[in-house]
Protein backbone atom coordinates (compact mmCIF):
# COMPACT_ATOMS: atom_id res chain seq x y z
CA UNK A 1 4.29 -3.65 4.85
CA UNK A 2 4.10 -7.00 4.34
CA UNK A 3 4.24 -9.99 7.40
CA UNK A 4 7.28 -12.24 7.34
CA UNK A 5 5.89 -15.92 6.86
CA UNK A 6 6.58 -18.20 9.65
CA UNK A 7 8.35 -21.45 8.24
CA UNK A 8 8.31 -24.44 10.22
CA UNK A 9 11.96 -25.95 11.24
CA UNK A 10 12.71 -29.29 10.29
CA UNK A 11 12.57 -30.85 13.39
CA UNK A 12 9.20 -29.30 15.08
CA UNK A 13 7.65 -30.34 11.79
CA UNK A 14 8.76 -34.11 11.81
CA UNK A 15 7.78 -33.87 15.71
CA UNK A 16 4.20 -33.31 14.22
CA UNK A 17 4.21 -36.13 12.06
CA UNK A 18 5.37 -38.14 14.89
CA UNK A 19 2.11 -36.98 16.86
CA UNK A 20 0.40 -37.88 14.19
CA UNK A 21 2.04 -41.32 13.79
CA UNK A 22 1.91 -41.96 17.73
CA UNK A 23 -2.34 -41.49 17.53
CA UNK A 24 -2.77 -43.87 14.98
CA UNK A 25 -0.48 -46.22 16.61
CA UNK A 26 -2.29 -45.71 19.74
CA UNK A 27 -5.76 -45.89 18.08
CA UNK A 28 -5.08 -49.31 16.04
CA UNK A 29 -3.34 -50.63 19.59
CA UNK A 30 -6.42 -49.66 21.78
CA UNK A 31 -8.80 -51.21 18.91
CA UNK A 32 -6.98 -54.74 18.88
CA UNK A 33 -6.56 -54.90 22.68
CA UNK A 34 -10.22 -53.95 22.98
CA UNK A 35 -11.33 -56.61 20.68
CA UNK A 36 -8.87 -59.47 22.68
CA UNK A 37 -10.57 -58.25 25.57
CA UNK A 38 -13.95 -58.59 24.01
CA UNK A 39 -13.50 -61.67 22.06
CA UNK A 40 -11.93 -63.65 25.37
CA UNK A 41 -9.61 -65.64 23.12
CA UNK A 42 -6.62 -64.94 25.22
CA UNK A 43 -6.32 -64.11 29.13
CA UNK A 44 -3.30 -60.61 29.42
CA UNK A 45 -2.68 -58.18 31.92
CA UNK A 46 -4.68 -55.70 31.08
CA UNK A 47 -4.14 -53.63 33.59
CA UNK A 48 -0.99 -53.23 33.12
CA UNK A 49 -1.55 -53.00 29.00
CA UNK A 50 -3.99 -50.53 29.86
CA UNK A 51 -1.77 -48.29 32.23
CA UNK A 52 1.14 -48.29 29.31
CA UNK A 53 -1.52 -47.25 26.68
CA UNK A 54 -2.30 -44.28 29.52
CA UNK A 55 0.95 -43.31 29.29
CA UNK A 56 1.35 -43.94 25.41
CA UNK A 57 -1.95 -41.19 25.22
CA UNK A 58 -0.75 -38.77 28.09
CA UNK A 59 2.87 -38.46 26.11
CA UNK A 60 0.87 -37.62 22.87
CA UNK A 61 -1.26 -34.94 24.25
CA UNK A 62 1.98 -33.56 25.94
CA UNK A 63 3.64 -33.54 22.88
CA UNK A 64 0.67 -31.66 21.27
CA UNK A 65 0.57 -29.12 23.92
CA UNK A 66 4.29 -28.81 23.50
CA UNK A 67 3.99 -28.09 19.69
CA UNK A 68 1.99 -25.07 20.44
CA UNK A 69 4.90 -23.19 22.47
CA UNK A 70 7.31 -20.90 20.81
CA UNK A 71 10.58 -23.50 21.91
CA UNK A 72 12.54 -24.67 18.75
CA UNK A 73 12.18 -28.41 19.19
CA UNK A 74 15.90 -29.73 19.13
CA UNK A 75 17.24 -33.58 17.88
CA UNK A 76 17.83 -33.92 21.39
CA UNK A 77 14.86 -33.58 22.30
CA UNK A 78 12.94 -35.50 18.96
CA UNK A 79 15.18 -38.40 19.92
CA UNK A 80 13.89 -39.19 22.86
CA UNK A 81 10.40 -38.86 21.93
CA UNK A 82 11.67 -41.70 19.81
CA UNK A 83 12.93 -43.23 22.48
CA UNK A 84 10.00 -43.02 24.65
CA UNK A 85 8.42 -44.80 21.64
CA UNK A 86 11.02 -47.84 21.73
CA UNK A 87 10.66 -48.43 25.77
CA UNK A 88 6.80 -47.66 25.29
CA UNK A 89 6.42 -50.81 22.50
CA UNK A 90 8.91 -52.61 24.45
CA UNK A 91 6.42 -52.73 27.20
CA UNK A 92 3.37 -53.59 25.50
CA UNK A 93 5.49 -56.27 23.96
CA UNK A 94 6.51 -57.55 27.33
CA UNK A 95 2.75 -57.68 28.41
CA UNK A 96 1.90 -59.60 25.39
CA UNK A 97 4.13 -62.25 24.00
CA UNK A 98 7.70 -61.00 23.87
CA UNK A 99 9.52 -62.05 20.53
CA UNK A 100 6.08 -64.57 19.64
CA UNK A 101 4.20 -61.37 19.23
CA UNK A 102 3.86 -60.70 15.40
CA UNK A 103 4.08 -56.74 16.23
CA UNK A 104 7.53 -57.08 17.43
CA UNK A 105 8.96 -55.82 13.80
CA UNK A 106 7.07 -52.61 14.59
CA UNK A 107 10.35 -52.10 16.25
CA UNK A 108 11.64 -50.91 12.35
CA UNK A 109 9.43 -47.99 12.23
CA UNK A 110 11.09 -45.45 14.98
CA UNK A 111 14.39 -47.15 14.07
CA UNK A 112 13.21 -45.88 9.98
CA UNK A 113 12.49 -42.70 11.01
CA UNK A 114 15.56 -41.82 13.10
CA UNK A 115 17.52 -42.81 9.80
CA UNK A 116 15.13 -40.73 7.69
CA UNK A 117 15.37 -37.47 9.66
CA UNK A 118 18.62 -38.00 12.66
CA UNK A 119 22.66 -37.75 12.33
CA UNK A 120 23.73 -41.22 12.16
CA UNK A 121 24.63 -40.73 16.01
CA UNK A 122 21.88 -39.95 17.44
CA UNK A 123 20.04 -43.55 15.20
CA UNK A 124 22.95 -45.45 16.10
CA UNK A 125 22.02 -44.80 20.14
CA UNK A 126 18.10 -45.24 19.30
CA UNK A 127 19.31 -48.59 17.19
CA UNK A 128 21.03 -49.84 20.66
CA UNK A 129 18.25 -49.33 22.60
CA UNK A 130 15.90 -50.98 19.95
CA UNK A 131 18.25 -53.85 19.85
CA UNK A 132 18.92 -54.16 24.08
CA UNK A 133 14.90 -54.53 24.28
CA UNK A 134 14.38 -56.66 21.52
CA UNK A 135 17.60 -59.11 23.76
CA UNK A 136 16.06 -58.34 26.87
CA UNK A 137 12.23 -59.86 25.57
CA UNK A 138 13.99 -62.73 24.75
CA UNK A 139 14.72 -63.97 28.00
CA UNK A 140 12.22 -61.95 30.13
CA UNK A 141 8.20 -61.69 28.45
CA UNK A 142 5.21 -62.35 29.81
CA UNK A 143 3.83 -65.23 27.26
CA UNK A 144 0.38 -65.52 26.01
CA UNK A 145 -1.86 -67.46 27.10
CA UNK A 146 -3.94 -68.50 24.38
CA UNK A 147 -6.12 -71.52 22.87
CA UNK A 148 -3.63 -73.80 20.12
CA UNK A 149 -6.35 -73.89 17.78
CA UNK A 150 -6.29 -69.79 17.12
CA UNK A 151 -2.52 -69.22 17.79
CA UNK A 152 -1.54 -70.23 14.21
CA UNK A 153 -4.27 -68.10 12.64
CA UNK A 154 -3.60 -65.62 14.92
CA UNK A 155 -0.34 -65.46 14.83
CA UNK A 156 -0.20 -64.81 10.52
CA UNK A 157 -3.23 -62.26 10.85
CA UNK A 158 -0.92 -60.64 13.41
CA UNK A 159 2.26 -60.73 11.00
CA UNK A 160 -0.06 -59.30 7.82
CA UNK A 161 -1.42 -56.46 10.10
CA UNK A 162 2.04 -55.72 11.54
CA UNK A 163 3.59 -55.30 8.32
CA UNK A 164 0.71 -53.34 6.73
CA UNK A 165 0.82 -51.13 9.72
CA UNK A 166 4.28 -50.32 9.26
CA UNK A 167 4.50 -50.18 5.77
CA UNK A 168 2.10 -47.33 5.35
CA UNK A 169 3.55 -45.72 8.58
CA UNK A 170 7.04 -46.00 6.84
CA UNK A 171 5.74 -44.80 3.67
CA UNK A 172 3.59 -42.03 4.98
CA UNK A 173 6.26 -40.41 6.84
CA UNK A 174 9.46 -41.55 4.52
CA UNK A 175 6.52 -39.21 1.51
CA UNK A 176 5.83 -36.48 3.98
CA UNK A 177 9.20 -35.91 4.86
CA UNK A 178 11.18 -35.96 1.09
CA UNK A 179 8.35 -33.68 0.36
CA UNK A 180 9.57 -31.15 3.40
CA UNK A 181 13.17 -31.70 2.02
CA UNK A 182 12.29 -31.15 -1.53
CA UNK A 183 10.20 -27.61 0.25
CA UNK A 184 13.57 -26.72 1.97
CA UNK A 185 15.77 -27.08 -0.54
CA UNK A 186 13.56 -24.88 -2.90
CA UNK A 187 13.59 -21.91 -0.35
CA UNK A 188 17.56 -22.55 0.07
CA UNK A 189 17.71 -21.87 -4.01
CA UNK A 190 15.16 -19.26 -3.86
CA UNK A 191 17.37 -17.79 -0.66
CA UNK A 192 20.38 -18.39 -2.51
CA UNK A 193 18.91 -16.50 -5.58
CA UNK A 194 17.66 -13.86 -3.40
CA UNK A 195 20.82 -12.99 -2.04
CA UNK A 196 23.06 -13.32 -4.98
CA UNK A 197 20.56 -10.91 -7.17
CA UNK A 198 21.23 -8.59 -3.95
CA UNK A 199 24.72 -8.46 -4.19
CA UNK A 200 24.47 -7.84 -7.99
CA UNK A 201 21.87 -4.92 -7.09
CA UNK A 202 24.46 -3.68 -4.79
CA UNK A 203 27.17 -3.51 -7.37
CA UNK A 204 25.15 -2.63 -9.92
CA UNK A 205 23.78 0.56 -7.47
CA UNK A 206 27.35 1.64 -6.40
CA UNK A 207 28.07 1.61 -10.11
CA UNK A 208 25.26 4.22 -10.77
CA UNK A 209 26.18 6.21 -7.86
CA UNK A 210 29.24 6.72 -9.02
CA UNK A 211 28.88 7.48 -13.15
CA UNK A 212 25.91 10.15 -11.26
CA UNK A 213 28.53 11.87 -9.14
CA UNK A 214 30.97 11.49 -12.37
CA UNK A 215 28.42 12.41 -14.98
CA UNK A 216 27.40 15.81 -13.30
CA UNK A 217 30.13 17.65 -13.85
CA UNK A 218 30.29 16.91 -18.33
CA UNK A 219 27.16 17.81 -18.47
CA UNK A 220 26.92 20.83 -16.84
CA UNK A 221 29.76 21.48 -19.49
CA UNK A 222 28.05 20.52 -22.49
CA UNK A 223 25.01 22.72 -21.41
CA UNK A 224 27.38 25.83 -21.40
CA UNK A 225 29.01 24.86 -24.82
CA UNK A 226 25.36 24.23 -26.16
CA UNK A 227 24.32 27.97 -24.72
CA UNK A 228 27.32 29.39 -26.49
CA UNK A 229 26.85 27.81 -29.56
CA UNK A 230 23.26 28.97 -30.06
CA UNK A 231 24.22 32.36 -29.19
CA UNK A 232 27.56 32.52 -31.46
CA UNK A 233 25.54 30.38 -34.54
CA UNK A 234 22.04 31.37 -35.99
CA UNK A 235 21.55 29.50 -38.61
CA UNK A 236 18.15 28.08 -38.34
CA UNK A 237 18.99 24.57 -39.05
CA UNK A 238 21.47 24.31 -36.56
CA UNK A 239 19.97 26.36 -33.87
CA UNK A 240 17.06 23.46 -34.34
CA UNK A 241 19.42 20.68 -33.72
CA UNK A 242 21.24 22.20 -30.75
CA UNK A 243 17.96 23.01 -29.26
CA UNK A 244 16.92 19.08 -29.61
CA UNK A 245 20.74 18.94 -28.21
CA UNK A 246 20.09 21.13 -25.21
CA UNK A 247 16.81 19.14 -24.17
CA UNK A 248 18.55 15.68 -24.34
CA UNK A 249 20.99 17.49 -21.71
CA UNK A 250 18.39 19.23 -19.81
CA UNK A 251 17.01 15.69 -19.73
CA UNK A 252 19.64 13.80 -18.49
CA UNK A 253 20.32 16.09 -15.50
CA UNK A 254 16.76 15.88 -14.32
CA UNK A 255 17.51 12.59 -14.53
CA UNK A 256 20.40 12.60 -12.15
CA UNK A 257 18.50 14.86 -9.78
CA UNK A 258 15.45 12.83 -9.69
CA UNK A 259 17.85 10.06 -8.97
CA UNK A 260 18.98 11.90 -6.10
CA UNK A 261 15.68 12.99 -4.76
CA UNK A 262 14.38 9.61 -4.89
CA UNK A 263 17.07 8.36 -2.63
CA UNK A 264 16.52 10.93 -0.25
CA UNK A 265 12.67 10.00 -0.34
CA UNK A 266 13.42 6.76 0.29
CA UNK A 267 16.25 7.14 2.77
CA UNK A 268 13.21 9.34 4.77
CA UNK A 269 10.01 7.35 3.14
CA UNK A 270 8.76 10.15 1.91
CA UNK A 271 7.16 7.95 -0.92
CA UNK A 272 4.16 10.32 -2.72
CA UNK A 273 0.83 8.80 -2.79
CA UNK A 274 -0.77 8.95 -6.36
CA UNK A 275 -3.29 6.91 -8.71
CA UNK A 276 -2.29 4.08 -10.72
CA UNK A 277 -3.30 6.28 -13.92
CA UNK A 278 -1.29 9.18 -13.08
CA UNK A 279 1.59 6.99 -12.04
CA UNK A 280 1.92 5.14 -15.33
CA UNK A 281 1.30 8.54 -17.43
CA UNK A 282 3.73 10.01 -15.85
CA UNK A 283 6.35 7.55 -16.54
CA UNK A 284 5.15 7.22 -19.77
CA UNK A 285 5.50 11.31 -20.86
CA UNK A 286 9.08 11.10 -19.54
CA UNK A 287 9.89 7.90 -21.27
CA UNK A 288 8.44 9.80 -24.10
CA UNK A 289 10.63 12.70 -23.90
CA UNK A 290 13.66 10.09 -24.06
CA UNK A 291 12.60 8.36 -26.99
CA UNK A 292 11.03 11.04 -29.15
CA UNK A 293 11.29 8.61 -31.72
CA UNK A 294 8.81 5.90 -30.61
CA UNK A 295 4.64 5.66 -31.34
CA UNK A 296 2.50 4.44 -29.15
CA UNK A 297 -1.37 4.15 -28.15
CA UNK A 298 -2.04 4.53 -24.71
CA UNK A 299 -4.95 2.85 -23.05
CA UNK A 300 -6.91 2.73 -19.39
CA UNK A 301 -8.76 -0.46 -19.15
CA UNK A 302 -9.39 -0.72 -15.89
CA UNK A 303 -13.14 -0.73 -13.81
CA UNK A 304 -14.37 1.78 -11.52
CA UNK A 305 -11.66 3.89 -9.87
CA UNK A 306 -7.90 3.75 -10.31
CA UNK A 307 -6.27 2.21 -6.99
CA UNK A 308 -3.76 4.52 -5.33
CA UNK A 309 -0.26 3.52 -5.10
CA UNK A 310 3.19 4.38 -3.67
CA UNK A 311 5.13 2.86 -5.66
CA UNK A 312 8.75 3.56 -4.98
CA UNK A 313 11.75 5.39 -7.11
CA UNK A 314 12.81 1.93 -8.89
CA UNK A 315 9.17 0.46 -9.85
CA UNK A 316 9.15 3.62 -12.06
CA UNK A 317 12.71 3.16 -13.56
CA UNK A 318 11.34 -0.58 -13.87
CA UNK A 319 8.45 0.64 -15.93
CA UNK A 320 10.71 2.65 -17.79
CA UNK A 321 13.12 0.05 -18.49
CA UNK A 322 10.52 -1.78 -19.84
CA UNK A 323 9.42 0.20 -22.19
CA UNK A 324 12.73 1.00 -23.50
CA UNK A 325 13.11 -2.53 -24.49
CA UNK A 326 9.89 -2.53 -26.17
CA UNK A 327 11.04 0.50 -28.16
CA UNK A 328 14.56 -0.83 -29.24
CA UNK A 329 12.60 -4.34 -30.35
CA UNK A 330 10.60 -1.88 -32.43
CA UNK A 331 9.80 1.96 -32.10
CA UNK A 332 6.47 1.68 -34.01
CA UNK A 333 2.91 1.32 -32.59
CA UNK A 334 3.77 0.40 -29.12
CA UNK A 335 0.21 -0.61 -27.44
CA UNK A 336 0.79 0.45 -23.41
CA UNK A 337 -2.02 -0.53 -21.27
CA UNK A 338 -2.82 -0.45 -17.79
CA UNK A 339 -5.97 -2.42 -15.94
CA UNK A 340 -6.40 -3.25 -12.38
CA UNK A 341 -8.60 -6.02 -11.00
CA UNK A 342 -9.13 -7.04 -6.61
CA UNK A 343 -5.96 -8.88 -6.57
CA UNK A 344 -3.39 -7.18 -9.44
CA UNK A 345 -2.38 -3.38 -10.85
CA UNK A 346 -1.24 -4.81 -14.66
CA UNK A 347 0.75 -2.49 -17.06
CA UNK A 348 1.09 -4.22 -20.71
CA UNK A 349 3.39 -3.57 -23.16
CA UNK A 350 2.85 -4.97 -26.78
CA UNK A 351 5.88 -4.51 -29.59
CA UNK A 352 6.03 -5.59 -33.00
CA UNK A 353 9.55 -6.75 -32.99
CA UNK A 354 10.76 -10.25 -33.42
CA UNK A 355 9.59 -11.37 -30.43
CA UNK A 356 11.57 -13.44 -27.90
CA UNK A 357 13.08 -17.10 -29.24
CA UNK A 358 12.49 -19.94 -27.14
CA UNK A 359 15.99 -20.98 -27.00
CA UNK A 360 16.96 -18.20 -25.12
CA UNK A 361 13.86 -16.85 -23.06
CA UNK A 362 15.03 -18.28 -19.88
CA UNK A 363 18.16 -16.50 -20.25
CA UNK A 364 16.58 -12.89 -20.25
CA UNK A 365 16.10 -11.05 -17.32
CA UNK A 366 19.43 -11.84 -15.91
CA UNK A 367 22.55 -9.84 -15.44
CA UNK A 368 24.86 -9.04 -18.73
CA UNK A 369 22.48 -11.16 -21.07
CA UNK A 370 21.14 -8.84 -24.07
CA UNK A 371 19.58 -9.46 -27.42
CA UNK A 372 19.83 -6.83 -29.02
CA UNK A 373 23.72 -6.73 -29.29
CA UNK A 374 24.69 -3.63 -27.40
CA UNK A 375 23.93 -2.81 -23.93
CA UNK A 376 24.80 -4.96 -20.68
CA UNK A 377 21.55 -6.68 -20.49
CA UNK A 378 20.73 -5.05 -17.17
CA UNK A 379 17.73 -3.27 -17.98
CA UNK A 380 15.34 -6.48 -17.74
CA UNK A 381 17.34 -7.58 -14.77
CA UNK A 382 17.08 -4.35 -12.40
CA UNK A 383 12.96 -4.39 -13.39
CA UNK A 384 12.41 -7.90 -12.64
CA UNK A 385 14.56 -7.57 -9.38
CA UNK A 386 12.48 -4.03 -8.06
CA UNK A 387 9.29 -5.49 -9.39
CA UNK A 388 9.99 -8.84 -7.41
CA UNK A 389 10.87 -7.23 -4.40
CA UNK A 390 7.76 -5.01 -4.18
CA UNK A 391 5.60 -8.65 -4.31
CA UNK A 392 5.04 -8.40 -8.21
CA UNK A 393 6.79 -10.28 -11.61
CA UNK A 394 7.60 -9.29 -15.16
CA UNK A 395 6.20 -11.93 -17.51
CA UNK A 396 7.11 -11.59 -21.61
CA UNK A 397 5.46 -13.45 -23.64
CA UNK A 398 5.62 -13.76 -27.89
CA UNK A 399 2.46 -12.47 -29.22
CA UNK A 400 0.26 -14.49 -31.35
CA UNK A 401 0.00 -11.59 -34.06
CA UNK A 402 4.02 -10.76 -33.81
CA UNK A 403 6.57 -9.11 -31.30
CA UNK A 404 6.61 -9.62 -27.75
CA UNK A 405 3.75 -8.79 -25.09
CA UNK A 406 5.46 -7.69 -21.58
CA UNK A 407 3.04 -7.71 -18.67
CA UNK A 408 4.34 -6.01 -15.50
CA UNK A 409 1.85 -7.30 -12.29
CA UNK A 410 2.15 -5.27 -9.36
CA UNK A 411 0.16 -6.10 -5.95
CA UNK A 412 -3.17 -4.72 -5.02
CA UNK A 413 -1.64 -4.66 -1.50
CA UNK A 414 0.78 -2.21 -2.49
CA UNK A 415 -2.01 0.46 -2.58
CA UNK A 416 -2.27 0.30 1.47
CA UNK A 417 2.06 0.17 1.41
């Protein structure tokens, strides 16, 4: 069986990027207090700066720790993390400067990233906040202290590094997250897909159950008739053709009844273990028998020994399809082959028909598209769907000799299904 991959929700994954953002925040913060400190160019409370930065780290490693539980993280709860943020920046700015400090237009980056990721509610409340501390430090900050010879060079070097700060903040997070949107809306289409090729399956299934339960019946009929007419007619000739008659029948309701006794397998997963080699032989004698009319050269490429499989009732009807393609492109010198390497079980199929035009390659494979002017173009489509499902994809390609290559991959892992 195989494990169901664990996607990361939208929110717990822009919560990391917020860690992220919050440590190199805290990091460049620590650094250029450290160096005010060291440098003595400027007298602050750095107790006080240093107790906020406490808090700045302890919410960080909180919010690590937090990541790690099973809780879906909410916009409730991302929001105020960004809050936290505001009040934590409004703080430092308090300590150091109020609206003179060049770092006060660091105030854009939570404000950028509740746009980027929050309904507009949520940013307009973060926005207010934002706003009510930016008011507030203009009538209550603790100013700096600091020599009039440096504040002018201080205070652009300040403005450059608070704008290069934010900017790749902005930009790293702003990248990160379209990327995670672009991710999401691929596995919505793929879902999408997914389930629409489902409900097509489905149809498509009740369909055949039906034309089995309705087909019984004729042929059991036509067997009779055939029985009769061989015993009422001699002749040679025609005792030939109703005996090539009678198999076609014979055929078809082995057919049905294999059809029946593979849903009963698989209703009790009763799935019969057997080599790669004997499964693709198999299918290929009773493809055979169908198509009497087709060559072929049959070939086992593979190294060492054949990996065993259990590969269920429609993986073998998607081989089969397959290879009735290839014979209505061109019943002549098919070239089947089957290798295996660590990874892949590969069965190729190589025609010498037309091959497959450009124009409409993307088109094949899906549901009532055919080429070959009869025929509901379902063939292709059931294979790829079974063979998808099972972890594996049917590729065609055009040959570079003529006719069209089909290469059906199958998982190593289905071996240990």
């Amino acid at each position: 069986m195989y494990a169901p991959v664990q996607l990361l929700s939208a929110s717990r994954l822009n919560l990391r990027l917020l860690v992220l953002i919050r440590i190199l925040v805290l990091a460049s913060q620590a650094g250029s207090v450290g160096l005010a400190y060291a440098s003595q160019l400027m007298t602050l409370p750095w107790l006080a700066i240093g107790m906020t930065l406490a808090v700045s780290a302890v919410l960080c490693m909180a919010s690590a720790i937090r990541l790690q539980g099973p809780w879906p993280v909410t916009e409730v709860e991302y929001s105020i993390h960004l809050a936290f943020d505001l009040i934590i920046h409004s703080l430092l700015l308090y300590f150091t400067g109020g609206p003179t400090n060049p770092f006060v237009s660091f105030y854009l980056v939570p404000l950028t990233i509740a746009a980027a990721t929050l309904p507009w509610l949520y940013t307009f409340v973060l926005s207010g906040l934002a706003l009510g501390s930016y008011t507030l430090l203009l009538m209550w900050y603790d100013p700096l202290d600091i020599n009039p010879v440096y504040q002018a060079t201080l205070q652009i070097y300040g403005m450059w590094l608070s704008f290069a700060l934010a900017a790749v903040l902005i930009t790293f997070f702003v990248a990160r997250m379209a990327e995670e949107l672009r991710r999401q809306e691929q596995r919505q289409a793929d879902r999408r897909e997914e389930s629409l090729r489902d409900q097509q399956l489905l149809a498509v299934a009740a369909q055949a159950a039906g034309a089995a339960h309705e087909l019984s019946t004729p042929l059991s009929t036509m067997s009779v008739l055939l029985n009769e007419l061989r015993q009422d007619w001699p002749d040679p000739r025609l005792q030939e053709d109703l005996a090539l008659l009678q198999s076609q029948v014979r055929l078809c309701k082995e057919t049905l009844q294999q059809l029946v006794r593979a849903a009963e397998a698989e209703r009790r997963q009763a799935i019969q273990e057997q080599t790669a080699r004997e499964w693709v032989e198999a299918v290929v004698n009773r493809w055979h028998l169908m198509r009497p009319e087709a060559t072929y050269s049959y070939q086992c490429e593979g190294i060492g020994s054949p990996p065993r499989l259990m590969p269920p009732a429609d993986l073998s009807q998607a081989l089969m399809n397959v290879l009735n393609n290839a014979t209505d492109a061109c019943p002549e010198n098919l070239d089947i082959r089957l290798g295996w390497d660590a990874q892949w079980v590969r069965v190729t199929i190589r025609d010498h028909g037309p091959g497959v035009p450009l124009a409409i390659a993307e088109q094949i494979g899906k549901p009532f598209f055919t080429t070959k002017g009869k025929g509901f173009g379902l063939g292709l489509f059931l294979s790829q769907a079974s063979v998808n499902r099972a972890g594996g994809a049917v590729k065609l390609y055009n040959h570079e000799d003529g006719g069209t290559l089909t290469e059906l991959c199958l998982p190593y892992e289905l071996t240990r299904a």
